[in-house]
C-alpha atoms as a PDB file:
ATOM      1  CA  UNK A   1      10.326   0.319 -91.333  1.00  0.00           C
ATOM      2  CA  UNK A   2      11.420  -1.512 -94.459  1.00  0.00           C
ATOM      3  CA  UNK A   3      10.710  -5.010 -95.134  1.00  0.00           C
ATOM      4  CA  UNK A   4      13.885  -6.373 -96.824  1.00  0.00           C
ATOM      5  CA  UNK A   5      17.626  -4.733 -95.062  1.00  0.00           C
ATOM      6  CA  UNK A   6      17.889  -3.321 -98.506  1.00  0.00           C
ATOM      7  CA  UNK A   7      14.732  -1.439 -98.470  1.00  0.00           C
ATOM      8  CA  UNK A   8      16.188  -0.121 -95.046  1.00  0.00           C
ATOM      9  CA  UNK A   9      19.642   0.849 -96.533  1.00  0.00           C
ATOM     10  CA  UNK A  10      17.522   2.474 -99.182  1.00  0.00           C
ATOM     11  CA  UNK A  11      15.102   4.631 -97.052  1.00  0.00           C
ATOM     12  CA  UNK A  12      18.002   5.429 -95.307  1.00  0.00           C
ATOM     13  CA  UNK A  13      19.662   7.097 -98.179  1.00  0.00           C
ATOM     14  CA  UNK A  14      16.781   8.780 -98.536  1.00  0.00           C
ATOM     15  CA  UNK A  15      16.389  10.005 -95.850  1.00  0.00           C
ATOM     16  CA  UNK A  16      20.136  11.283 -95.438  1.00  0.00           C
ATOM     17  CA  UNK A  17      19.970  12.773 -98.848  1.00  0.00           C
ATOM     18  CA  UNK A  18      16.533  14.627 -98.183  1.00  0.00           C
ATOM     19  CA  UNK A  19      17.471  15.993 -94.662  1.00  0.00           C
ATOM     20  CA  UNK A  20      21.016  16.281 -94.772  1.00  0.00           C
ATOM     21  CA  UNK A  21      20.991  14.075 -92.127  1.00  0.00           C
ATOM     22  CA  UNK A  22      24.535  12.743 -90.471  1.00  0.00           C
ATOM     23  CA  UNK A  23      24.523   8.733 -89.188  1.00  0.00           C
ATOM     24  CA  UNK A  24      24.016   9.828 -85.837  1.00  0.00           C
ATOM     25  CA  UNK A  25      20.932  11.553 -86.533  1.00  0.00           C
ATOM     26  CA  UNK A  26      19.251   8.992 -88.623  1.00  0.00           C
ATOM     27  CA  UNK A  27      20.135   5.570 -86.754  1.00  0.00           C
ATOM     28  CA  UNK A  28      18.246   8.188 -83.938  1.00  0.00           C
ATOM     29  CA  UNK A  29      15.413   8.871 -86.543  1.00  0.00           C
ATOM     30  CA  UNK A  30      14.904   5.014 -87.588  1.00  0.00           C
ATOM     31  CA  UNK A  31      15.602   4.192 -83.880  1.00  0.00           C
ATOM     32  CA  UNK A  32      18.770   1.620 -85.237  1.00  0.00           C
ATOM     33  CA  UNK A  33      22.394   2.027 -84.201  1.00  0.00           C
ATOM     34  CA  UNK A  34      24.973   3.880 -85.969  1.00  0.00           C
ATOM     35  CA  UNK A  35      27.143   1.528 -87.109  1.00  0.00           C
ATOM     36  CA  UNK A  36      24.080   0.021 -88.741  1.00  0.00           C
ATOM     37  CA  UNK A  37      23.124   2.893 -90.682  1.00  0.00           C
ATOM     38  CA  UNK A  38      26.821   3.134 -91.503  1.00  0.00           C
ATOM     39  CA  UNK A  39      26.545  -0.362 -92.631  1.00  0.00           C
ATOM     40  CA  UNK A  40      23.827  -0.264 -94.535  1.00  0.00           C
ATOM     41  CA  UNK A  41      25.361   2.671 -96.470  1.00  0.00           C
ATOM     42  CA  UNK A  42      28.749   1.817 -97.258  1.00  0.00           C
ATOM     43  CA  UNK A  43      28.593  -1.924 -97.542  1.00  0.00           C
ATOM     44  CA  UNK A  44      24.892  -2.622 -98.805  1.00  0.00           C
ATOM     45  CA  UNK A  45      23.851   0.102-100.791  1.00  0.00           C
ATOM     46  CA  UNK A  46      26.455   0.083-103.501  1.00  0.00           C
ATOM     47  CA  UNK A  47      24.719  -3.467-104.103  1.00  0.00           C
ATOM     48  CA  UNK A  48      21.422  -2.748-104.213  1.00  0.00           C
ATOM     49  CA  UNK A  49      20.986   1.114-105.650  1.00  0.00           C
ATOM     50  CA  UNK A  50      24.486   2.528-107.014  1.00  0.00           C
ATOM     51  CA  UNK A  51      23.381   5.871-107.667  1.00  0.00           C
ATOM     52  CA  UNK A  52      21.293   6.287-104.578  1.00  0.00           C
ATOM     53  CA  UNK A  53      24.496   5.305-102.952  1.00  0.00           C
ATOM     54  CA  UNK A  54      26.786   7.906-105.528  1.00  0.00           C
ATOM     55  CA  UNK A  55      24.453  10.764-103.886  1.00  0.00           C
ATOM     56  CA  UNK A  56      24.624   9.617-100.175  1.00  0.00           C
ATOM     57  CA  UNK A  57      28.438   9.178-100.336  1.00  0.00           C
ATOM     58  CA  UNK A  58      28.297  12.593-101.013  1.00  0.00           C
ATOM     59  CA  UNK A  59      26.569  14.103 -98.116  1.00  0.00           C
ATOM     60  CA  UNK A  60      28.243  11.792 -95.977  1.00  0.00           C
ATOM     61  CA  UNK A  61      31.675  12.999 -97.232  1.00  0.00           C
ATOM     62  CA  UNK A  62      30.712  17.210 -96.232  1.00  0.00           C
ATOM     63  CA  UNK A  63      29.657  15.636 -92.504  1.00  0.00           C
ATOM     64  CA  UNK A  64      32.574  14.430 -92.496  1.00  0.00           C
ATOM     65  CA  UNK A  65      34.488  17.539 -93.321  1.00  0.00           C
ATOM     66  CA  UNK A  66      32.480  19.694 -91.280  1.00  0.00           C
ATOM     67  CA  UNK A  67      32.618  17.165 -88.015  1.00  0.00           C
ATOM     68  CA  UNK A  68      35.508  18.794 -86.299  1.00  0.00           C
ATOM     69  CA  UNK A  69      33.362  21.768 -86.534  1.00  0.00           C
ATOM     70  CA  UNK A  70      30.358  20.426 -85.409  1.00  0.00           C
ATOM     71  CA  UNK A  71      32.547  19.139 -82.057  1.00  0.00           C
ATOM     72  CA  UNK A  72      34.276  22.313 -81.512  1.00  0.00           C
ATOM     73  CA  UNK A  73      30.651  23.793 -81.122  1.00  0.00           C
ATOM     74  CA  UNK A  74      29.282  21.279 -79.142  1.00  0.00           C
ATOM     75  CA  UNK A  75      32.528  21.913 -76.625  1.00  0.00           C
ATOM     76  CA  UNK A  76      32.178  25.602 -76.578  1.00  0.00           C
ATOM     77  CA  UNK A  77      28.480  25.532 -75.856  1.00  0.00           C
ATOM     78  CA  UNK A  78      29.133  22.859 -73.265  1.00  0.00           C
ATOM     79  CA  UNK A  79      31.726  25.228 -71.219  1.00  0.00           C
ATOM     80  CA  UNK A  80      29.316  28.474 -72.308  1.00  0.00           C
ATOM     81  CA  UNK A  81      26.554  26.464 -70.404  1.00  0.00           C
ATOM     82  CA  UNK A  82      28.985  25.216 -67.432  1.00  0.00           C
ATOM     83  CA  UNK A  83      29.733  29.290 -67.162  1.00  0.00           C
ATOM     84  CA  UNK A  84      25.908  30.095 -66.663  1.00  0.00           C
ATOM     85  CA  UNK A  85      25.517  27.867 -63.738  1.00  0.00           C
ATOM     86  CA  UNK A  86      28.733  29.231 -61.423  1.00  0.00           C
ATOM     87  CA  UNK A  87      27.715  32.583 -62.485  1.00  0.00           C
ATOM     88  CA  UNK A  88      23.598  33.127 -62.316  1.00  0.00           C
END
């Protein structure tokens, strides 16, 4: 893990930008919460690396666009996997 919290906010980015990664699946990667990846993106990293942060804000914008998609998924599989177990 990063030595400084911008180093984190940075490696972060990185990461998010490499992967495609939404906040829920890096604070799980780094082992951190959510709303301190969300933190370190939105309120730190426009300090420390404005471009890295131009790119990121970018990624993070389509996750959020595609979230009530990602939800409506999750649901359906949910029920699809609730319908397995009453039925063998």
């Amino acid at each position: 893990m990063a030595d400084t919290i911008e180093d984190r906010a940075c490696e972060l980015a990185v990461y998010i930008i490499e992967n495609g990664a939404t906040v829920r699946s890096a604070a799980q990667h780094f082992g951190i919460s959510k709303s301190t990846v969300h933190k370190d993106l939105s309120q730190r990293l426009p300090y420390c690396n404005k471009s890295l942060y131009k790119q990121v804000r970018t990624v993070l914008d389509v996750n959020k666009a595609q979230r009530h998609i990602r939800g409506g998924m999750a649901t359906k599989a949910k029920y699809l996997r609730q319908e397995v177990k009453k039925n063998p």
